[in-house]
C-alpha atoms as a PDB file:
ATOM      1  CA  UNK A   1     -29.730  43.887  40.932  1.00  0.00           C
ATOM      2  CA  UNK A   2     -25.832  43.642  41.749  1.00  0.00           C
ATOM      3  CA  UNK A   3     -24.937  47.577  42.681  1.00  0.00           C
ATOM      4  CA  UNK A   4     -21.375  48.098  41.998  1.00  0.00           C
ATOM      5  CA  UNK A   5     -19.568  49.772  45.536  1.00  0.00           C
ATOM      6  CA  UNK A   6     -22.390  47.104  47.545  1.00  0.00           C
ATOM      7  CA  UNK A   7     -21.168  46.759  50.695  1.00  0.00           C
ATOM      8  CA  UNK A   8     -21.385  43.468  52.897  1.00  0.00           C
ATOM      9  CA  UNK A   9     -20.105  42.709  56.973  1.00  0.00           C
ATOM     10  CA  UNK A  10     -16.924  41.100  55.216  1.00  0.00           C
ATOM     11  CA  UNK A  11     -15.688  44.436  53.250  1.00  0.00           C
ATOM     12  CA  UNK A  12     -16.281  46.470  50.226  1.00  0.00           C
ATOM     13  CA  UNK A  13     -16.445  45.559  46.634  1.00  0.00           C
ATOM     14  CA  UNK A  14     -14.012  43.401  45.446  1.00  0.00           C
ATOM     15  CA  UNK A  15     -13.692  43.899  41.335  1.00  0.00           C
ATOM     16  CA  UNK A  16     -12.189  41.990  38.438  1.00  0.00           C
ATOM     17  CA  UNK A  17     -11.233  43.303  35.019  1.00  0.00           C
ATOM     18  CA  UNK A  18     -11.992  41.404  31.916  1.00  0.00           C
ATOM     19  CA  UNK A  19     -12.931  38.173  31.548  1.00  0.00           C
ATOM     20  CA  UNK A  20      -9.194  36.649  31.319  1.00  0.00           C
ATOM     21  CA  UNK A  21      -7.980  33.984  33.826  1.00  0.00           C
ATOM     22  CA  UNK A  22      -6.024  35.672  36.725  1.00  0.00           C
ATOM     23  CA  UNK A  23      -4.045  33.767  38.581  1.00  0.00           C
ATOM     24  CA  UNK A  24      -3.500  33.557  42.553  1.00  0.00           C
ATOM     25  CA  UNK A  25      -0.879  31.622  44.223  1.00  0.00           C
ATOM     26  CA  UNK A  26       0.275  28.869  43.570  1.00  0.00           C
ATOM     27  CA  UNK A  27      -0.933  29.229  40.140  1.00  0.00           C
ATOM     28  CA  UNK A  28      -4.606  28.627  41.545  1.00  0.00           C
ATOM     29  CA  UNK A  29      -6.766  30.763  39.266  1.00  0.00           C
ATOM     30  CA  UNK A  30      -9.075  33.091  41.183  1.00  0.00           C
ATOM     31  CA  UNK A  31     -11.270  34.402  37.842  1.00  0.00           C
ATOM     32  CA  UNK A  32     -12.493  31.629  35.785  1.00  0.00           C
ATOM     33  CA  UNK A  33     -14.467  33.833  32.782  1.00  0.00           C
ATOM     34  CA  UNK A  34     -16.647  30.256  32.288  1.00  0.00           C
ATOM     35  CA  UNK A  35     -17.611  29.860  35.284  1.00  0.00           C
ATOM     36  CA  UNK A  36     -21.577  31.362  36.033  1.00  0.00           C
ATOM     37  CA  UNK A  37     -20.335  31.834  40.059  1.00  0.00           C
ATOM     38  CA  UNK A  38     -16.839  33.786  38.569  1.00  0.00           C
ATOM     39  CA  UNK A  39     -19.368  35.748  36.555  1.00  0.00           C
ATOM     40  CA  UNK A  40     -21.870  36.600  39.088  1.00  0.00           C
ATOM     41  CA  UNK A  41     -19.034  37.317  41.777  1.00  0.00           C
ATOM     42  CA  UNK A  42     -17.097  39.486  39.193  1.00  0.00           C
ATOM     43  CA  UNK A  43     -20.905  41.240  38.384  1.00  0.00           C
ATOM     44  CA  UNK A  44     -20.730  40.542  35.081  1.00  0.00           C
ATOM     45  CA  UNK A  45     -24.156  39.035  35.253  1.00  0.00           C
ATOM     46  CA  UNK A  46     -26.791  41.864  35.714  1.00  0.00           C
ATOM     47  CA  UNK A  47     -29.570  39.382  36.047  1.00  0.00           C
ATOM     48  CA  UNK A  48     -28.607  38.106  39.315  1.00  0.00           C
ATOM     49  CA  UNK A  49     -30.257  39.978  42.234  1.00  0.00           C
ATOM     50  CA  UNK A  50     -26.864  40.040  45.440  1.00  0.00           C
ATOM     51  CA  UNK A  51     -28.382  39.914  48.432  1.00  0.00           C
ATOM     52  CA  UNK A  52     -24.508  40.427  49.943  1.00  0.00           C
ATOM     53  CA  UNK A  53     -21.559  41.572  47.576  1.00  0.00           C
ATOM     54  CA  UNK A  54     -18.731  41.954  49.848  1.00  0.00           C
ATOM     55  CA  UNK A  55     -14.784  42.001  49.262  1.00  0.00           C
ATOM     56  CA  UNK A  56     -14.855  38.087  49.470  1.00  0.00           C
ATOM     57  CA  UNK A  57     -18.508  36.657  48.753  1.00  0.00           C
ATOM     58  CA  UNK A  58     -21.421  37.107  46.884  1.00  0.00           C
ATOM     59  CA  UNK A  59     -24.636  35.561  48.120  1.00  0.00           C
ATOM     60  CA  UNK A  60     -27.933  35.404  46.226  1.00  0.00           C
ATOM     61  CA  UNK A  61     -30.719  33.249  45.906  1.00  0.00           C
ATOM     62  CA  UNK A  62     -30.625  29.745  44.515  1.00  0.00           C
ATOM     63  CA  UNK A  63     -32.374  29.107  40.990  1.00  0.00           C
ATOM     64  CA  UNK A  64     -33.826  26.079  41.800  1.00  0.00           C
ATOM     65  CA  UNK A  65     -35.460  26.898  45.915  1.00  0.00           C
ATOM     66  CA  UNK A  66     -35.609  24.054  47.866  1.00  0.00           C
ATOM     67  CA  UNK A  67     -36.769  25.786  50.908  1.00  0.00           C
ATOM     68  CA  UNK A  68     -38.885  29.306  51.234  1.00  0.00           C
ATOM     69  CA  UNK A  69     -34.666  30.781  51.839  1.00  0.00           C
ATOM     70  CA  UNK A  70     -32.523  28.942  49.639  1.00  0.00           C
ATOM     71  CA  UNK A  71     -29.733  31.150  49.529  1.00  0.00           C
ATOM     72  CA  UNK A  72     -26.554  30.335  47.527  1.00  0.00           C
ATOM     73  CA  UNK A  73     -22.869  31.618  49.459  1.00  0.00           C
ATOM     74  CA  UNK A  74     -20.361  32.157  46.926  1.00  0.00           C
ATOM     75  CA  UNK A  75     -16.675  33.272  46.890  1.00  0.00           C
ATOM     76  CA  UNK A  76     -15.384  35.536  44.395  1.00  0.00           C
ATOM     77  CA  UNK A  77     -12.596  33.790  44.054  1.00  0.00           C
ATOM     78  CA  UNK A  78     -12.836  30.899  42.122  1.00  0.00           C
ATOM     79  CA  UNK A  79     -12.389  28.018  44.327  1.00  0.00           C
ATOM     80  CA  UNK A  80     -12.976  24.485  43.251  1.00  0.00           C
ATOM     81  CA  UNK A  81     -15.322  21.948  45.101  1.00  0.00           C
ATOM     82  CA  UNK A  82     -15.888  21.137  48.814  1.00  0.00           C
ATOM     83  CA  UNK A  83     -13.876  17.694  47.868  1.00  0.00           C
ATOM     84  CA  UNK A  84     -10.329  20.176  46.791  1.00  0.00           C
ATOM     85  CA  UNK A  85     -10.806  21.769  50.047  1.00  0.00           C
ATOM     86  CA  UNK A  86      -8.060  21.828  52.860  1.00  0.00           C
ATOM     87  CA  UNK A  87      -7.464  22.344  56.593  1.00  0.00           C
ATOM     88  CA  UNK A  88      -5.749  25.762  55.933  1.00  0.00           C
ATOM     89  CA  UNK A  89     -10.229  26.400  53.830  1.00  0.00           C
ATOM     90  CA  UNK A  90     -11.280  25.766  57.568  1.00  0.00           C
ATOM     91  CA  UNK A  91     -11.966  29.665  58.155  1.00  0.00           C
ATOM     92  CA  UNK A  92     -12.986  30.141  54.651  1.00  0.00           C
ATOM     93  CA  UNK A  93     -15.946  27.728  55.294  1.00  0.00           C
ATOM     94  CA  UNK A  94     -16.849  29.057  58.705  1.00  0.00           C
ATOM     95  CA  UNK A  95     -16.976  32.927  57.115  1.00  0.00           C
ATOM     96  CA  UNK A  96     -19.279  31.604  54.766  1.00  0.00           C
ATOM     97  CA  UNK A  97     -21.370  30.225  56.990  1.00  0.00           C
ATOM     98  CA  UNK A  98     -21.350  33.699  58.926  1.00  0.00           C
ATOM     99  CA  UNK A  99     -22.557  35.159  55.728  1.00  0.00           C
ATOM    100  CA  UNK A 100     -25.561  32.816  55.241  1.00  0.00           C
ATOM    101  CA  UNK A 101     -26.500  33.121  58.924  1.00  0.00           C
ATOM    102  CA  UNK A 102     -26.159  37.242  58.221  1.00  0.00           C
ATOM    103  CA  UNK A 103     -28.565  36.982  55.163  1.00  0.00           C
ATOM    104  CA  UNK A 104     -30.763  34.636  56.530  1.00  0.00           C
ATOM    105  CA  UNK A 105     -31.340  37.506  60.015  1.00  0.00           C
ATOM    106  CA  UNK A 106     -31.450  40.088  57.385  1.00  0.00           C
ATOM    107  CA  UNK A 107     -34.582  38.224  55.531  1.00  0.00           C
ATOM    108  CA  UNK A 108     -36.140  37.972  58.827  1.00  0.00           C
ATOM    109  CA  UNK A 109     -35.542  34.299  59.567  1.00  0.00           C
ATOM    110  CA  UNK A 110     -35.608  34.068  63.046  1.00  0.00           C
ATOM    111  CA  UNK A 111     -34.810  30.264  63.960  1.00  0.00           C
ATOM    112  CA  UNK A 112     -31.475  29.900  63.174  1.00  0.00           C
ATOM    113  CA  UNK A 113     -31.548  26.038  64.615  1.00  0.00           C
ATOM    114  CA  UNK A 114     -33.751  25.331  61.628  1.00  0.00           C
ATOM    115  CA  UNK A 115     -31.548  26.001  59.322  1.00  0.00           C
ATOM    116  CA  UNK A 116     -29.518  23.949  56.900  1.00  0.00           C
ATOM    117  CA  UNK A 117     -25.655  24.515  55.713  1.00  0.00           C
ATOM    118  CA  UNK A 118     -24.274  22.642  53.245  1.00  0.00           C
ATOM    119  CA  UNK A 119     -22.763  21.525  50.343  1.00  0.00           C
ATOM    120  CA  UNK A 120     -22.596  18.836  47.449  1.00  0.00           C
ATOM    121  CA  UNK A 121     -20.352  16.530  47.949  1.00  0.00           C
ATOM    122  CA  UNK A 122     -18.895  15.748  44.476  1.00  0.00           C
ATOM    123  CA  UNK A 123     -19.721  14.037  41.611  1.00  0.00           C
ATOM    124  CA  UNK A 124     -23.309  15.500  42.554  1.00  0.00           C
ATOM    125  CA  UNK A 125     -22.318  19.022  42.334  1.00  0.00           C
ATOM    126  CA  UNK A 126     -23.500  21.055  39.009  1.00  0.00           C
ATOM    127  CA  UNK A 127     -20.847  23.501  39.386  1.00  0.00           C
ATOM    128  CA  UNK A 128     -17.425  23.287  40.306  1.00  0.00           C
ATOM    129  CA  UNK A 129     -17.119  26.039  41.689  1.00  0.00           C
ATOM    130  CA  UNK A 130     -17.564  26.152  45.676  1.00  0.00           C
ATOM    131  CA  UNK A 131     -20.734  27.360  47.061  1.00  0.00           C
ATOM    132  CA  UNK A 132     -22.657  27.442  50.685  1.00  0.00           C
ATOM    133  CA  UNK A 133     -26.306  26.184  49.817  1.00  0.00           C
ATOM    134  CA  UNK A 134     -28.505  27.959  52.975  1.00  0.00           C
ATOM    135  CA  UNK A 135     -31.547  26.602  53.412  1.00  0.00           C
ATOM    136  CA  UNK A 136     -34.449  27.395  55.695  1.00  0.00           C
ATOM    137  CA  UNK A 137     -36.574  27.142  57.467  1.00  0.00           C
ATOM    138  CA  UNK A 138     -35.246  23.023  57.308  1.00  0.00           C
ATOM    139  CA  UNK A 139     -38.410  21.596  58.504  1.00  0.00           C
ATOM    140  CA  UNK A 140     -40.401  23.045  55.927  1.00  0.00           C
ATOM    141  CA  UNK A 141     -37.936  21.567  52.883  1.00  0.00           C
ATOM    142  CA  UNK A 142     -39.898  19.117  50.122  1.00  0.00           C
ATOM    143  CA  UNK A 143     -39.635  15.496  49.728  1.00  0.00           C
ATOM    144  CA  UNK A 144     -37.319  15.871  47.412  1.00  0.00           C
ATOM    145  CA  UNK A 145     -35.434  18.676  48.445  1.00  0.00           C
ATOM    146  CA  UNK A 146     -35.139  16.416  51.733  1.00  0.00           C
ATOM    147  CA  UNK A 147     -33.332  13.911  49.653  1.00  0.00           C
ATOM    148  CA  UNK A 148     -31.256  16.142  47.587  1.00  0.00           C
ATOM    149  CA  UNK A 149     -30.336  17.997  50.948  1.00  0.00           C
ATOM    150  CA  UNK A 150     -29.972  15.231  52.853  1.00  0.00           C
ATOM    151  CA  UNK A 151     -27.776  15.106  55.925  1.00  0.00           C
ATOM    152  CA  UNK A 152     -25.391  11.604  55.968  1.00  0.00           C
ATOM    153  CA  UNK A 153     -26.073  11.237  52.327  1.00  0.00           C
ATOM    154  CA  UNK A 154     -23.171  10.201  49.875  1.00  0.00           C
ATOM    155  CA  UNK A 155     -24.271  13.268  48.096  1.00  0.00           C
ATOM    156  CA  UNK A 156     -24.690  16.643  50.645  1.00  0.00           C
ATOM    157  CA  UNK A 157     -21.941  17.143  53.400  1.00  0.00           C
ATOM    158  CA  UNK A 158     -23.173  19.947  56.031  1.00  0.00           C
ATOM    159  CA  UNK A 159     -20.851  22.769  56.857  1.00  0.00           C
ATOM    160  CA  UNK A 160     -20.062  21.518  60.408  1.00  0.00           C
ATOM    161  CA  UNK A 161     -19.325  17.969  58.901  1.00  0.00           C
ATOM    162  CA  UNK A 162     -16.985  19.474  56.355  1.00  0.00           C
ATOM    163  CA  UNK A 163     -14.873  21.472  58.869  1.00  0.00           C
ATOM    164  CA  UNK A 164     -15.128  18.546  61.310  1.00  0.00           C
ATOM    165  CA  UNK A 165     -13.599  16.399  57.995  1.00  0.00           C
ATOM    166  CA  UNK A 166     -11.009  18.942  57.388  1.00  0.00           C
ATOM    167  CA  UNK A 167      -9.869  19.127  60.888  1.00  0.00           C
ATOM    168  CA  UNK A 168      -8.562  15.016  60.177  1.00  0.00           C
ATOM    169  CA  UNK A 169      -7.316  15.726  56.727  1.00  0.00           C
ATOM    170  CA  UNK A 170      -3.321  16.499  56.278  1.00  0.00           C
ATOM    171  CA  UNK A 171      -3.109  20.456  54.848  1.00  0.00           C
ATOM    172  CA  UNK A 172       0.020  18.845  52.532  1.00  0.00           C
ATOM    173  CA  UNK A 173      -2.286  16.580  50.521  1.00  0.00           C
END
């Protein structure tokens, strides 16, 4: 279950009020009450077992396993899709990768080489909301999970590609 004051390597508990729209910066709303990932990083859904809640992400496991540690890296800010993503998201990506690594040693996975980091690349994403799939061990993933998970695919972008594809990408667009 999601403890309220769970604490994480990336802070304490970071909490939301309500289930209004708040908005960040630039208008960019950071609390979408619609949202399942808002939800479940806000703790308004009980039913979801964290295996982190820190003051930036929540991580727990993915509904749908593709691999004996399918893992699911959230923000608790809502932030849209891998596709709105920027050079300035660079470290934003790479801490969520530290988090998935982080629950991965902490649920005794050992090999961190076979491990896959990724995301949907959209229109194949279910929710538009961004989120770190971590999957492991890789070599034991299904024949389908190897398709939906599937590294050069029009469909799944790794972490490393997606900061690689960010480093080329103008922050102004």
């Amino acid at each position: 279950m999601a403890t309220a004051g769970g604490t994480g390597a990336d802070g304490g508990v970071l909490a939301y009020s309500g289930s209004a729209t708040l908005n960040g910066p630039q208008g960019v709303n950071t609390y979408d009450s619609r949202c399942i990932f808002c939800r479940i990083g806000s703790g308004e859904e009980k039913t979801t077992e964290l295996l982190h809640n820190g003051e930036e992400f929540v991580c727990f496991k993915d509904i749908r396993p593709g691999a004996p540690h399918h893992y699911l890296v959230v923000p608790k800010k809502h932030v849209g899709n891998c596709k709105t993503l920027k050079q300035e998201h660079i470290p934003l990506v790479q801490r969520m990768m530290e988090v998935g690594r982080r629950v991965l040693q902490q649920n005794r996975v050992t090999d961190l080489e076979d491990v896959r980091l990724g995301f949907h690349w959209p229109p194949f994403c279910s929710i538009s909301h961004l989120h770190l799939h971590v999957l492991a061990p890789a070599s034991q993933l299904g024949f389908l999970s190897r398709l939906i998970y599937r590294i050069n695919s029009y469909w799944f972008i790794t972490a490393d590609q997606l900061i690689e594809t960010l480093k080329t990408t103008d922050s102004s667009n």
